[in-house]
C-alpha atoms as a PDB file:
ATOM      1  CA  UNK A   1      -9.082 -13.790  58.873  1.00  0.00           C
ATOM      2  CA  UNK A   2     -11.603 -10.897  59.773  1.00  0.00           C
ATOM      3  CA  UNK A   3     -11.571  -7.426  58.566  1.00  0.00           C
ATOM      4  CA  UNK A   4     -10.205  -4.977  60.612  1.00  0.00           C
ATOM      5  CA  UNK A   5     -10.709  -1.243  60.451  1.00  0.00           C
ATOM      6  CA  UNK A   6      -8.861   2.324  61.828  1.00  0.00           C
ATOM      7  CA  UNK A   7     -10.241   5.275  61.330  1.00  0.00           C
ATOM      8  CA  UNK A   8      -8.513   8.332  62.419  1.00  0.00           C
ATOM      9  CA  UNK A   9      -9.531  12.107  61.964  1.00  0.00           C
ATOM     10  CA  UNK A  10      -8.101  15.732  63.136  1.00  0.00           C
ATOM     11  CA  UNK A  11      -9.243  18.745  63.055  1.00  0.00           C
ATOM     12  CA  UNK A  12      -6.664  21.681  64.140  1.00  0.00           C
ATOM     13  CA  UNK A  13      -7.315  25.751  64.472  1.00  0.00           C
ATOM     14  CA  UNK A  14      -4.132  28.008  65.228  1.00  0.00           C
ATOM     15  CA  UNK A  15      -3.766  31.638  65.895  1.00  0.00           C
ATOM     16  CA  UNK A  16      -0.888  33.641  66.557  1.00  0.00           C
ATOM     17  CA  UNK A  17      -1.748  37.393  68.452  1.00  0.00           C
ATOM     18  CA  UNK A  18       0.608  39.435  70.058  1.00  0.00           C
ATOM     19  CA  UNK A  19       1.944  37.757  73.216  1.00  0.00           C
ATOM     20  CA  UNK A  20       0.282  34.575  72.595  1.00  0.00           C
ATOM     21  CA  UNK A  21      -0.138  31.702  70.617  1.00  0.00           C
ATOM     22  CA  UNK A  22      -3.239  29.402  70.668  1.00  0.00           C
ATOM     23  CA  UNK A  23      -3.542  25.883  68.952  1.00  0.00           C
ATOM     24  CA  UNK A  24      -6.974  23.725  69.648  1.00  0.00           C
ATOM     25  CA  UNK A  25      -7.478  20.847  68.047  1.00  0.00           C
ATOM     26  CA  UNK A  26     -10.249  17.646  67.948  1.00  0.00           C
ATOM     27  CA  UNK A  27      -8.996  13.916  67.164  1.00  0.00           C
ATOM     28  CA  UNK A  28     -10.681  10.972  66.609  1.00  0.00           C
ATOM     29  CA  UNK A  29      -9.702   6.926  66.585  1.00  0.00           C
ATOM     30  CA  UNK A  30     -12.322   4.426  65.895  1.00  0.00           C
ATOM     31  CA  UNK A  31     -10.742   0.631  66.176  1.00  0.00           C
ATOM     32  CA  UNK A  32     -13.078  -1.834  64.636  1.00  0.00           C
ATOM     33  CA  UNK A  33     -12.171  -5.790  64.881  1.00  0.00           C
ATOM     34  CA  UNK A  34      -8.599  -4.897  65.665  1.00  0.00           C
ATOM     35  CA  UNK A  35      -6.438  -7.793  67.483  1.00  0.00           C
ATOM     36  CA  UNK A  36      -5.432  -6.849  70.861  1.00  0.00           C
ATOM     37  CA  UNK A  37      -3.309  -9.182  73.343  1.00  0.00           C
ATOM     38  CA  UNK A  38      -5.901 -10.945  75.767  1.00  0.00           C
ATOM     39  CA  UNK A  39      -4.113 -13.253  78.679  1.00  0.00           C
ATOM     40  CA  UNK A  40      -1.619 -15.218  76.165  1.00  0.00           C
ATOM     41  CA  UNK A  41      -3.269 -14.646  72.466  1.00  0.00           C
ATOM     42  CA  UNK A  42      -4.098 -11.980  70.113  1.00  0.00           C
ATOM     43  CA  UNK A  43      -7.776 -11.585  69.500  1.00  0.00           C
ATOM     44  CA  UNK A  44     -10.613  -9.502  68.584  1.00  0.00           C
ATOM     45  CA  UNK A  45     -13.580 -10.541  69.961  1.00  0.00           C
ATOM     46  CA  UNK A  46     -13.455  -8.680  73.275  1.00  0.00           C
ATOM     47  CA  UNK A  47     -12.610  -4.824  72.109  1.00  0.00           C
ATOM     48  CA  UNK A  48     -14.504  -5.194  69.064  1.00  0.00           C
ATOM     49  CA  UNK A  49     -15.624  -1.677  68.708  1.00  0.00           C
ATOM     50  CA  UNK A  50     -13.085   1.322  70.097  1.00  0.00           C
ATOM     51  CA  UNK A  51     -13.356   4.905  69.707  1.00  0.00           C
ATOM     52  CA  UNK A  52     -11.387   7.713  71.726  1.00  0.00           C
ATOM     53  CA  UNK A  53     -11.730  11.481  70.823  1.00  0.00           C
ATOM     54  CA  UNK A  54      -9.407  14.150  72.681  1.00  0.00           C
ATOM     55  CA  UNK A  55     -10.421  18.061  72.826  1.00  0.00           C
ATOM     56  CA  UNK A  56      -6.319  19.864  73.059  1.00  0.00           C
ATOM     57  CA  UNK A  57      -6.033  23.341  73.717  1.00  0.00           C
ATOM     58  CA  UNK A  58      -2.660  25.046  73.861  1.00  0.00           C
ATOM     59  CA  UNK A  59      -1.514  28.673  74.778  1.00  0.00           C
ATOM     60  CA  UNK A  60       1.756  30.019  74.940  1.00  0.00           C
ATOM     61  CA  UNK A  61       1.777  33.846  76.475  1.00  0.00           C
ATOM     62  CA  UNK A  62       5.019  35.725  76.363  1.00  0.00           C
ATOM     63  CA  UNK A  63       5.866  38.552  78.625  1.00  0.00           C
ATOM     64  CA  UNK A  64       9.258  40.165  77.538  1.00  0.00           C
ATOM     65  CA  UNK A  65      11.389  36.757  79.334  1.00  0.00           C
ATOM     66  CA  UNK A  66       8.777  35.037  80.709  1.00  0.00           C
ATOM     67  CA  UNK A  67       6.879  32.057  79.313  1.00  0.00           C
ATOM     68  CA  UNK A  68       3.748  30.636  80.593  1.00  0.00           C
ATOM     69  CA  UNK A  69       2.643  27.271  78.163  1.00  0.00           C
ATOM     70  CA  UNK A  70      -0.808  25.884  79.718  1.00  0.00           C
ATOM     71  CA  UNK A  71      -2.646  22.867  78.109  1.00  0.00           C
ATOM     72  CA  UNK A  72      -5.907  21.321  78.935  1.00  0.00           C
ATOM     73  CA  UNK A  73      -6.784  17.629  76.921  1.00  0.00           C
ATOM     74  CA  UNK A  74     -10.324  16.216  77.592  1.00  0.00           C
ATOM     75  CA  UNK A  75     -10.848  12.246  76.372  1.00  0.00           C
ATOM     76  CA  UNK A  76     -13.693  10.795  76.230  1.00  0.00           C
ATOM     77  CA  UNK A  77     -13.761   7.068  75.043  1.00  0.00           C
ATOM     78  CA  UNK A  78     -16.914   4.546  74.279  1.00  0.00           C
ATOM     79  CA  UNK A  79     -14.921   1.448  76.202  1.00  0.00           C
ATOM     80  CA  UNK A  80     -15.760   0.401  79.553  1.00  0.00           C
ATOM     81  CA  UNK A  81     -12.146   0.269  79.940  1.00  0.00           C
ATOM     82  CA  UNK A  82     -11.188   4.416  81.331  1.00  0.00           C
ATOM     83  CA  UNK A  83      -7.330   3.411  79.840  1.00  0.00           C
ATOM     84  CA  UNK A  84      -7.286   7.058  79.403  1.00  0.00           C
ATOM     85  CA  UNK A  85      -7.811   9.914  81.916  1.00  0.00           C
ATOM     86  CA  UNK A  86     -10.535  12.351  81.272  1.00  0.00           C
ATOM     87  CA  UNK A  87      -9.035  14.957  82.147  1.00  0.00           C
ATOM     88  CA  UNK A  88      -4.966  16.350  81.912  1.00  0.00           C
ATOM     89  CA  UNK A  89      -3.437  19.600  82.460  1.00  0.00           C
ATOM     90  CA  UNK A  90       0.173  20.745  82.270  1.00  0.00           C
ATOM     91  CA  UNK A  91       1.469  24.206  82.282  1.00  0.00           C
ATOM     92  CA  UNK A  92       5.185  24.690  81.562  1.00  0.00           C
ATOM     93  CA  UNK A  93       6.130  28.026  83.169  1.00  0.00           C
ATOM     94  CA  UNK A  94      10.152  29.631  82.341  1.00  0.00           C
ATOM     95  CA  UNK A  95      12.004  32.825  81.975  1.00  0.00           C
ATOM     96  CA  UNK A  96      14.751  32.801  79.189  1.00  0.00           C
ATOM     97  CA  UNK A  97      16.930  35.607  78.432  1.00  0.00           C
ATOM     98  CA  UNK A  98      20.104  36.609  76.416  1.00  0.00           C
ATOM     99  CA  UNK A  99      23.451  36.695  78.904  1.00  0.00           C
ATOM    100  CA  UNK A 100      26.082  39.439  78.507  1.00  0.00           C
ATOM    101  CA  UNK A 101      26.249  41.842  75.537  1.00  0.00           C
ATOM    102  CA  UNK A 102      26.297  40.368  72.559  1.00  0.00           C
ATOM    103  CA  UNK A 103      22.988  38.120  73.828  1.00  0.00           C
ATOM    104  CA  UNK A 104      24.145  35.035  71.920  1.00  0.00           C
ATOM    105  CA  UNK A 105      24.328  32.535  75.213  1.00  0.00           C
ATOM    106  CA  UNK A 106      20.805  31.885  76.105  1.00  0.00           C
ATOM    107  CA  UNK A 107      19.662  30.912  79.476  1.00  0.00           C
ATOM    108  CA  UNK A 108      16.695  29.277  80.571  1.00  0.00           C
ATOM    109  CA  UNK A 109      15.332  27.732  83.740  1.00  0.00           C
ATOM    110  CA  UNK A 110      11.373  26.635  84.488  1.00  0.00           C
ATOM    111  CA  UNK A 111       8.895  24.101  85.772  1.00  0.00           C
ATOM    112  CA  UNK A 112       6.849  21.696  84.298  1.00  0.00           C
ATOM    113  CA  UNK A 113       3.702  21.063  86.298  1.00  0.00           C
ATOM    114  CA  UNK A 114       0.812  18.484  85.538  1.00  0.00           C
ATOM    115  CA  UNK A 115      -2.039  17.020  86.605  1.00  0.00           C
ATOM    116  CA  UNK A 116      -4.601  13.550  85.165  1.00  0.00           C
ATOM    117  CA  UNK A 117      -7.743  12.636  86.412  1.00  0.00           C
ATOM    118  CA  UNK A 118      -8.833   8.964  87.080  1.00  0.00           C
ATOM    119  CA  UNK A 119      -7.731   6.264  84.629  1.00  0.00           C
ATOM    120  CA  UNK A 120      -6.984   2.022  84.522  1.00  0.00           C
ATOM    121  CA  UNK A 121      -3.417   1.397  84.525  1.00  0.00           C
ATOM    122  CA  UNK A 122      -3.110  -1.162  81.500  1.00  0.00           C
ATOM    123  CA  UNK A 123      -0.684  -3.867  81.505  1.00  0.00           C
ATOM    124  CA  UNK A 124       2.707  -3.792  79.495  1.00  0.00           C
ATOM    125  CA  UNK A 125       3.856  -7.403  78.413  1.00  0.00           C
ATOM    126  CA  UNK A 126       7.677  -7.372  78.117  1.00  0.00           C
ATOM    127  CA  UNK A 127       7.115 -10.695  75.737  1.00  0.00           C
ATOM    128  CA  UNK A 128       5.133  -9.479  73.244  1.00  0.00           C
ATOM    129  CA  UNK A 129       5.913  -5.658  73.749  1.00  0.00           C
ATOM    130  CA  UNK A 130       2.623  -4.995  73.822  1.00  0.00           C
ATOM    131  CA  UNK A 131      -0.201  -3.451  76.090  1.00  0.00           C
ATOM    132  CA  UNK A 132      -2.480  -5.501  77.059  1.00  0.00           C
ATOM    133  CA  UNK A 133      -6.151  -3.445  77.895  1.00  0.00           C
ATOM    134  CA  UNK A 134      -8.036  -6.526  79.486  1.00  0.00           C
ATOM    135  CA  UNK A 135      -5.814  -7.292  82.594  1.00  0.00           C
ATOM    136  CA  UNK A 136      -5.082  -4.310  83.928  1.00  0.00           C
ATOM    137  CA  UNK A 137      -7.155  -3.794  86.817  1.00  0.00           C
ATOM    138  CA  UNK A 138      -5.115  -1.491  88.753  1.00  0.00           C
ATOM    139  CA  UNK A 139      -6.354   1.703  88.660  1.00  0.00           C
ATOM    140  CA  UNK A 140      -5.162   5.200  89.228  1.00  0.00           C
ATOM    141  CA  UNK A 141      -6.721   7.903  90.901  1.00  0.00           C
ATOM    142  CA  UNK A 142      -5.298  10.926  89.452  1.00  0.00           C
ATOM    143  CA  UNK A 143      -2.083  12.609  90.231  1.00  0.00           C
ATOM    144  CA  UNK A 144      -0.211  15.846  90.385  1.00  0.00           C
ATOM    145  CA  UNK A 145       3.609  16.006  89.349  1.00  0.00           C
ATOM    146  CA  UNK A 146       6.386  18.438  88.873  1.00  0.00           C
ATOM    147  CA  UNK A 147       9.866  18.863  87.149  1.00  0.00           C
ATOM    148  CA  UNK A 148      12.566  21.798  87.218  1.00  0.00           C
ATOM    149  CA  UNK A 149      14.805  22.449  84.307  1.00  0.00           C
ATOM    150  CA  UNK A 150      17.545  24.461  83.557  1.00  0.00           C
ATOM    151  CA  UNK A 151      19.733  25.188  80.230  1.00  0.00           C
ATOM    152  CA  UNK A 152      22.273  27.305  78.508  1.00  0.00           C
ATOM    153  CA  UNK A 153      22.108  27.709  74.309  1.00  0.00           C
ATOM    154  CA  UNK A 154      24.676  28.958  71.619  1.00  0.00           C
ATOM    155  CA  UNK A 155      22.707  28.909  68.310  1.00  0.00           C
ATOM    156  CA  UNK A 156      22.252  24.595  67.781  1.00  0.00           C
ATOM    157  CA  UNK A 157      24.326  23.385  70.453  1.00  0.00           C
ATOM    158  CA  UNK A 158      21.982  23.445  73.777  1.00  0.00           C
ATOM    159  CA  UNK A 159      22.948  21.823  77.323  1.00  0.00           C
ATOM    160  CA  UNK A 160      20.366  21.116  80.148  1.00  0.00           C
ATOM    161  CA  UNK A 161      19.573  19.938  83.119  1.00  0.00           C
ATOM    162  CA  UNK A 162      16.015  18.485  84.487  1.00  0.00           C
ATOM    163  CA  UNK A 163      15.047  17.290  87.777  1.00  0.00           C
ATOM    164  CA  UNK A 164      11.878  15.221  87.264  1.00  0.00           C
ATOM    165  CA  UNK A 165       9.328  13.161  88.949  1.00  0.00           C
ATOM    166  CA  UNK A 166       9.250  15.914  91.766  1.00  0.00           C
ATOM    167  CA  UNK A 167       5.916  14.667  92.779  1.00  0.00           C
ATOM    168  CA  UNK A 168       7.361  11.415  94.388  1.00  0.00           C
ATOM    169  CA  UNK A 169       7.645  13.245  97.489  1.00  0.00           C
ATOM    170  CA  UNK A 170       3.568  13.606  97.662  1.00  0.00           C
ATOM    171  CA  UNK A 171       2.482  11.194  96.224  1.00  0.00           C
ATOM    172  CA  UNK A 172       2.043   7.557  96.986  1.00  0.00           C
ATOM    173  CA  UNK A 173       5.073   5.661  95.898  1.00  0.00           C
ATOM    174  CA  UNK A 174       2.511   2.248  94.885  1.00  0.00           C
ATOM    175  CA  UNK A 175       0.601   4.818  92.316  1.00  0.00           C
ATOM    176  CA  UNK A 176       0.281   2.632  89.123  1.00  0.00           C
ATOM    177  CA  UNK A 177       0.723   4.700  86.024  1.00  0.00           C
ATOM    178  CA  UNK A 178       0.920   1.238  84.152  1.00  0.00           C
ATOM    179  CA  UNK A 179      -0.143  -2.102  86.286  1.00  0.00           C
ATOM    180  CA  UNK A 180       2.491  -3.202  88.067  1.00  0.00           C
ATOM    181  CA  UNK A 181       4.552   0.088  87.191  1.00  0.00           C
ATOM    182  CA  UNK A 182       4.453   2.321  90.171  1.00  0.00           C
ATOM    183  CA  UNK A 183       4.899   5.965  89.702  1.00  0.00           C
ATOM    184  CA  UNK A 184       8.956   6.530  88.977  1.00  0.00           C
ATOM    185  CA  UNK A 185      11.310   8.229  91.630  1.00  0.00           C
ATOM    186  CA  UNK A 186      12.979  11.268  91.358  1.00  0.00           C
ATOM    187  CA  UNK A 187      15.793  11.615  88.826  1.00  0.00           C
ATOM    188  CA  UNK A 188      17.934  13.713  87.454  1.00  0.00           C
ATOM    189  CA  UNK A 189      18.562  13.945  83.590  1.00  0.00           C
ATOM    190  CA  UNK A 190      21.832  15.802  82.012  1.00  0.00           C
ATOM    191  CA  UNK A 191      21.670  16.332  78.097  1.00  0.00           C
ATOM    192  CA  UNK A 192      23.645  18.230  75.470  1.00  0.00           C
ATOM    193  CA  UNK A 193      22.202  18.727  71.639  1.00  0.00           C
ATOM    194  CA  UNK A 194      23.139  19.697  68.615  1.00  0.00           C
ATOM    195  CA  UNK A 195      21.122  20.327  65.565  1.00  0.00           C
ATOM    196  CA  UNK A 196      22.216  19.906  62.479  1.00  0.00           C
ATOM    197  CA  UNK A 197      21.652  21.923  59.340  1.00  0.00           C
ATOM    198  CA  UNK A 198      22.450  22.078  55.412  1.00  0.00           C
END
């Protein structure tokens, strides 16, 4: 058998100032020789040599009860296979507030908006649970979404309620986000969740 390598790296800068947070950060993945699943076997002859680094910045701005949460990540890869998007940006924008008196029931509602840029739309195989980077040849050509959520919290106990894939309506209902995976409809999600603690 060959000799495979992985090397990963991160480098990560955080601030906190008075209404807002920051957090950038560079990564790095370099796949040498690694086995990836090719038509029906594993091999590694074909990706031989992989790298991928990712540029993150974070805010999050307060303003009394509102929120505003943007993110930008910028990938750039060395593969002739774009599996990633250059380019994605979400901003997650909410108000959350103390109700009645004593404050303790916490209410929350917001969006979650995003955008990617251009990317291939690997293949998933449900056999070998495992993506496979060679086949896909569908590719996507960027897409904006949207989600609403909406909560109540008491301390660790927390309830919610999102309404997700809003960008169905706009977008066209054959976009691949894997091949053969076409962008998912609109659903709604109900939760409840309780953390623990000693």
């Amino acid at each position: 058998p060959s000799t495979q390598s992985r090397f990963y790296g991160d480098l990560r800068f955080s601030t906190i100032l008075k209404f807002i947070d920051v957090d950038v950060n560079i990564s790095f993945v370099q796949l040498k020789d690694n086995y990836f699943f090719i038509d029906t076997i594993w091999r590694n002859d074909t990706l031989t040599n992989v790298s991928l680094t990712q540029f993150n910045l974070h805010a999050d701005y307060r303003l009394k009860q509102l929120h505003l949460q943007p993110s930008y990540t910028y990938s750039l890869s060395n593969s002739s296979i774009q599996f990633t998007p250059n380019h994605q940006v979400n901003l997650r924008v909410f108000v959350k507030g103390g109700l009645f008196k004593a404050k303790k029931l916490q209410a929350y509602l917001g969006v979650d908006a995003s955008y990617v840029s251009r990317f291939n739309a690997i293949e998933f195989n449900v056999l070998s649970g495992s993506y496979d980077f060679w086949n896909g040849n569908a590719v996507n050509n960027g897409f904006a979404n949207l989600h609403f959520f909406t909560g109540f919290q008491i301390d660790e106990f927390k309830f919610y309620v999102r309404y997700e894939n809003i960008g169905y309506f706009w977008n066209q209902h054959s976009l691949p986000v894997l091949s053969k995976h076409p962008i998912a409809g609109t659903q709604f999600r109900f939760g409840l969740t309780w953390d623990f603690f000693n």
